[in-house]
C-alpha atoms as a PDB file:
ATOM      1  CA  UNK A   1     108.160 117.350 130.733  1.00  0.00           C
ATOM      2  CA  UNK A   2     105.989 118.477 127.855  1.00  0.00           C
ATOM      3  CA  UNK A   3     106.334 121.514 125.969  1.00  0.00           C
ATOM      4  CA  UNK A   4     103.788 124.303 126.013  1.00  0.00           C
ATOM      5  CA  UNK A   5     102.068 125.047 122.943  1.00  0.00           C
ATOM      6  CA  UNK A   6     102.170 128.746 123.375  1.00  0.00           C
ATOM      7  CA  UNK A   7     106.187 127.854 123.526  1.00  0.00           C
ATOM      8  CA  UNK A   8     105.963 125.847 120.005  1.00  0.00           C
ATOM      9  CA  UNK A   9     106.116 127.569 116.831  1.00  0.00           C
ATOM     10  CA  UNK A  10     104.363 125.409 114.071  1.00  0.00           C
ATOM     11  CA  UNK A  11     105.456 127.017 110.287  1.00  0.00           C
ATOM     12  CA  UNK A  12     103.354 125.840 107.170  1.00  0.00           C
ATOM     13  CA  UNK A  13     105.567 126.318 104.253  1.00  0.00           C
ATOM     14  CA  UNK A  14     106.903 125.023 100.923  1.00  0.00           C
ATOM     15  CA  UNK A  15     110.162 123.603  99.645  1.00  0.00           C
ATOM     16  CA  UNK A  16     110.622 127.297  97.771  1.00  0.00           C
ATOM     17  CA  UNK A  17     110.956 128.566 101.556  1.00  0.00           C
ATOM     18  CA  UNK A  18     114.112 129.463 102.905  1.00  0.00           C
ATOM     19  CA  UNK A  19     113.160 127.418 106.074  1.00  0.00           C
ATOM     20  CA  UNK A  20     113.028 124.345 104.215  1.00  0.00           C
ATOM     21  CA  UNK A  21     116.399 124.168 104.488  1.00  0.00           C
ATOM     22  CA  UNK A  22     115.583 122.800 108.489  1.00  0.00           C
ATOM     23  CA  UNK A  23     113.333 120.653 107.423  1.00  0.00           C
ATOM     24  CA  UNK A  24     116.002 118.744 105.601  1.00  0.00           C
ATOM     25  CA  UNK A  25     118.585 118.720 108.203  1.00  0.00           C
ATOM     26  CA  UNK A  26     115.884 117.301 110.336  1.00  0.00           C
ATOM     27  CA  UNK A  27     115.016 114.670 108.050  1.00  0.00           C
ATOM     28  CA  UNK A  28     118.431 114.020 107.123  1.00  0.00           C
ATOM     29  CA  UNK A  29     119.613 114.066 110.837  1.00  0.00           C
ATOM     30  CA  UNK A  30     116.284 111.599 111.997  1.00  0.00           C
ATOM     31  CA  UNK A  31     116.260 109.430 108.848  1.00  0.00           C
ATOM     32  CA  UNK A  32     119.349 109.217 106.827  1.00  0.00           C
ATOM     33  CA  UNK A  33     121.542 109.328 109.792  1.00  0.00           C
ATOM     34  CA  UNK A  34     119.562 107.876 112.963  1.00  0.00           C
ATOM     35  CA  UNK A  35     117.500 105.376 110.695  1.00  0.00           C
ATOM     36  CA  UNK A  36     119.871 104.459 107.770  1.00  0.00           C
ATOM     37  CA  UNK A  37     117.260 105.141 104.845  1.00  0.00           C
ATOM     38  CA  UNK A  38     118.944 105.640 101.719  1.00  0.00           C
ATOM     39  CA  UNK A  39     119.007 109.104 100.513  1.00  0.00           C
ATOM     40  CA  UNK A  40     117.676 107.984  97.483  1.00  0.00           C
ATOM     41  CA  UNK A  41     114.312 106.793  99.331  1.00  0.00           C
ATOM     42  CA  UNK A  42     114.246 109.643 101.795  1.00  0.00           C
ATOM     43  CA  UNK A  43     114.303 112.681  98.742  1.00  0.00           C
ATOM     44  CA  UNK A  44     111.580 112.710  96.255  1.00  0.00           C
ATOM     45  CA  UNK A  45     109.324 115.022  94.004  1.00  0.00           C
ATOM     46  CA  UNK A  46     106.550 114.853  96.544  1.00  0.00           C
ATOM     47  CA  UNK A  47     108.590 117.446  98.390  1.00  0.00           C
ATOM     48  CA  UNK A  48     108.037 120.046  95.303  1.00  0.00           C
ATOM     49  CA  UNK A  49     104.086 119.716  95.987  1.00  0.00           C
ATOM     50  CA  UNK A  50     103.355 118.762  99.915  1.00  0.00           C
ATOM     51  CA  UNK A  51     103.004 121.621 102.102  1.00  0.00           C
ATOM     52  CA  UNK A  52     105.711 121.026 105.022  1.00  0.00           C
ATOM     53  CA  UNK A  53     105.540 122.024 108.806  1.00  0.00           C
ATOM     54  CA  UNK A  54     108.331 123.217 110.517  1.00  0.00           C
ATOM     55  CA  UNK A  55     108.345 122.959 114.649  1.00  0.00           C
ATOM     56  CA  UNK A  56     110.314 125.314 116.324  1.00  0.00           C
ATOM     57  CA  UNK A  57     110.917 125.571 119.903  1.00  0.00           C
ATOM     58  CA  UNK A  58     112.621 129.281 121.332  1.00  0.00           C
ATOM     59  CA  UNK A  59     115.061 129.447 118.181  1.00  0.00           C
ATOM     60  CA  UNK A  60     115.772 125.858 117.939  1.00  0.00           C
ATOM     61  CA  UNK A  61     113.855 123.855 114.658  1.00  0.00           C
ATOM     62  CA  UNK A  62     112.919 120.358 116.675  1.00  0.00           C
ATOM     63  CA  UNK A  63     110.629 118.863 114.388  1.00  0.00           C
ATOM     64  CA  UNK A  64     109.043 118.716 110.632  1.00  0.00           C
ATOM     65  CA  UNK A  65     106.284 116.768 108.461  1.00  0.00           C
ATOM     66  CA  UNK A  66     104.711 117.280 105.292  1.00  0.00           C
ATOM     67  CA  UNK A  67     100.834 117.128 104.109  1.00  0.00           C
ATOM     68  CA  UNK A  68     100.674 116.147 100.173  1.00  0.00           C
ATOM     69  CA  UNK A  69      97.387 117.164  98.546  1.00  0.00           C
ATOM     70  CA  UNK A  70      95.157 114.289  98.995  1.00  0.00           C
ATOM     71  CA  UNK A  71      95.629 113.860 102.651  1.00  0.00           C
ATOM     72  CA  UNK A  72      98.720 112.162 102.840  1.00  0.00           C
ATOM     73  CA  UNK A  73     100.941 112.970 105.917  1.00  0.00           C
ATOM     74  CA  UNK A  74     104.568 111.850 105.932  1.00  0.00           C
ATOM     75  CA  UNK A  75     108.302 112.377 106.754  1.00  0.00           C
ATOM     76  CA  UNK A  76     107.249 113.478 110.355  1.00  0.00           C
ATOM     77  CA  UNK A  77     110.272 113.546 112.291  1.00  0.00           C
ATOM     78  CA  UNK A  78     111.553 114.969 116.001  1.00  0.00           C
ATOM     79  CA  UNK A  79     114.989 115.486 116.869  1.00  0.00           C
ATOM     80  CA  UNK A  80     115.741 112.938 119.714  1.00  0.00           C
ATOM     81  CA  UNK A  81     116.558 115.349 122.006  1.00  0.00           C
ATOM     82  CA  UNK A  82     112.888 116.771 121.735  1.00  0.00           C
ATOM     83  CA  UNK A  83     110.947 113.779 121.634  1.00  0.00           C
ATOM     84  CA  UNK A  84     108.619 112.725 124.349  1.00  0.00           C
ATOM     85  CA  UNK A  85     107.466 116.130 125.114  1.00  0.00           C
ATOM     86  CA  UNK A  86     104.213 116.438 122.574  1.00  0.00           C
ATOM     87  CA  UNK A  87     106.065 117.915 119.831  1.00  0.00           C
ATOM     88  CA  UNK A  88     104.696 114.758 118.015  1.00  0.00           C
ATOM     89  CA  UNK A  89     101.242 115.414 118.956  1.00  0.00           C
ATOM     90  CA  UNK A  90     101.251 119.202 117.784  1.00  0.00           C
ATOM     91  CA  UNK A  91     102.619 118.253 114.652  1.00  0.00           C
ATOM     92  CA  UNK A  92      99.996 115.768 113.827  1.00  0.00           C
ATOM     93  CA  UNK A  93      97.380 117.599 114.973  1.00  0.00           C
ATOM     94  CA  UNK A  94      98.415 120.543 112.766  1.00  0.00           C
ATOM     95  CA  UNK A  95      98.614 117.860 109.506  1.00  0.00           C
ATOM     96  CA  UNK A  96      95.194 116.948 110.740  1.00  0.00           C
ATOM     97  CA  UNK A  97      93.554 120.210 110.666  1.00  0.00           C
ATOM     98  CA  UNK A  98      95.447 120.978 107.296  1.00  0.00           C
ATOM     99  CA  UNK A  99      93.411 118.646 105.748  1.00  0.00           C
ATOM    100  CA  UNK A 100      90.017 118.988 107.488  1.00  0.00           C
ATOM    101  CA  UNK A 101      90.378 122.662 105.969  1.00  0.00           C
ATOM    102  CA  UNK A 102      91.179 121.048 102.535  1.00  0.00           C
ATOM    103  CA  UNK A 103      87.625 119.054 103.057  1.00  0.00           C
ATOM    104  CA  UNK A 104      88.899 115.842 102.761  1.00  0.00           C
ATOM    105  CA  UNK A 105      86.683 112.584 103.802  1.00  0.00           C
ATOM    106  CA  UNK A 106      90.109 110.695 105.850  1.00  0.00           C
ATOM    107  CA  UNK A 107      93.576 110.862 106.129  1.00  0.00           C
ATOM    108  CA  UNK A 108      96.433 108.393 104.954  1.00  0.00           C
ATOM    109  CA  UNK A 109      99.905 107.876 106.273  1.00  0.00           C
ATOM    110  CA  UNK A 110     102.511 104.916 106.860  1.00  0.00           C
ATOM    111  CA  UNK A 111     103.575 104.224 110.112  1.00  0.00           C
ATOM    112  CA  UNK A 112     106.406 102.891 111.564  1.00  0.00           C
ATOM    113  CA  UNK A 113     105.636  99.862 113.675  1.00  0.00           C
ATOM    114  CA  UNK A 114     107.048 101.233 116.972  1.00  0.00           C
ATOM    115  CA  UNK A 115     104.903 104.277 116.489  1.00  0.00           C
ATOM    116  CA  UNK A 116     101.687 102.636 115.948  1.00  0.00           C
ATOM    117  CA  UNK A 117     100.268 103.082 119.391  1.00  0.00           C
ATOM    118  CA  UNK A 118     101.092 107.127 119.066  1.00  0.00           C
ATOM    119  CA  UNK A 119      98.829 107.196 115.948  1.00  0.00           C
ATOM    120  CA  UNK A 120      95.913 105.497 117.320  1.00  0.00           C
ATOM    121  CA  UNK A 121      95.866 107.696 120.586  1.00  0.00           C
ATOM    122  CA  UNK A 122      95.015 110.004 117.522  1.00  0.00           C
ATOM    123  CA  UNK A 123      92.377 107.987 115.534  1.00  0.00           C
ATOM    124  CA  UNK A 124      94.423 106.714 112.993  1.00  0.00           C
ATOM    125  CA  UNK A 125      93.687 102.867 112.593  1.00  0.00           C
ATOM    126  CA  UNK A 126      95.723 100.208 110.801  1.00  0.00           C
ATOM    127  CA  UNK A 127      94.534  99.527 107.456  1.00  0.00           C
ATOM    128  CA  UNK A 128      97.070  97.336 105.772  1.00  0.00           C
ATOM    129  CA  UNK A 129      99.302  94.197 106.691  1.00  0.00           C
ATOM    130  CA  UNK A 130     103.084  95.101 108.125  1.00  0.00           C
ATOM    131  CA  UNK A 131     105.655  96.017 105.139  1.00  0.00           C
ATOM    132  CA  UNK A 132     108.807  96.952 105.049  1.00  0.00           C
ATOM    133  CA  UNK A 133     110.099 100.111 103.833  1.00  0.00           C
ATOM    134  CA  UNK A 134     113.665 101.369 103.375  1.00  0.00           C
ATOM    135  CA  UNK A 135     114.229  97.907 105.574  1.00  0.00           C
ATOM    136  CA  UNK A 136     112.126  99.477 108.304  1.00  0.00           C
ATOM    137  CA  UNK A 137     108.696  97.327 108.928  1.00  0.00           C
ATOM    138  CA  UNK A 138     105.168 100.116 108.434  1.00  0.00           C
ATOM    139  CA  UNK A 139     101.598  99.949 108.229  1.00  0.00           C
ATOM    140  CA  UNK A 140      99.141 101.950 107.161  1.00  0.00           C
ATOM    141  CA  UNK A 141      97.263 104.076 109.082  1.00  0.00           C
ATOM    142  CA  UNK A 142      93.877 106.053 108.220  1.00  0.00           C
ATOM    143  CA  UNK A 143      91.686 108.792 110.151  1.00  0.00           C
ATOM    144  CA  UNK A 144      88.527 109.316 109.191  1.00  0.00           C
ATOM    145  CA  UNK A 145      87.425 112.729 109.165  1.00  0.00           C
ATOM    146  CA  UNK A 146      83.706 112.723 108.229  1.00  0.00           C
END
């Protein structure tokens, strides 16, 4: 079952926004809890600067990421109970378009290994060697956009 997009709510905001405050509890929910990453890895500056998305479905926030200037996406997370249902997708997508309107030439991110296939059904192609990361093995990804 997929979710209809006229159904999902996709925010833009910053950290000064009072719905930040769900896109932490998602993060710390998927990646501090679910994931183990230290909170120390999982909270940095780059929050103060990135402009974060906020997915809500009816009244429930499912899902979050966050653009930083330069064309960076990152700490794109679903709630498990919402996964599989192209939350995912929309999210991206919405990252994507953030930065074709900021005129950038490609897009970066770092991608777990299990969720490499779900980037390149979106472009992105692997552009480094496998690493880990807060013990969890990545590549990186990049979309061209020109």
């Amino acid at each position: 079952m997929s979710v209809k997009r006229v159904e999902l709510r996709i925010s833009t905001l910053s950290k000064q926004d009072p719905l930040w405050a769900d896109c932490s509890r998602i993060r710390q929910q998927v990646f501090i809890d679910e994931q183990q990453v230290p909170e120390a890895l999982e909270w940095d500056a780059a929050d103060d600067t990135a402009v974060h998305l906020l997915a809500h479905y009816a009244h429930d926030a499912v899902a979050c990421a966050r653009v930083l200037p330069g064309g960076y996406i990152g700490r794109m997370a679903v709630l498990p109970a919402w996964r599989r249902r192209g939350i995912g997708e929309a999210m991206l997508l919405q990252a994507i378009q953030i930065c074709r309107q900021w005129e950038l030439s490609d897009v970066r991110l770092s991608a777990q290994r299990h969720a490499i296939g779900f980037y390149e059904q979106a472009g992105f192609v692997v552009c480094s060697e496998p690493y880990l990361d807060a013990n969890i093995l990545h590549v990186d990804m990049q979309l061209e956009l020109i």
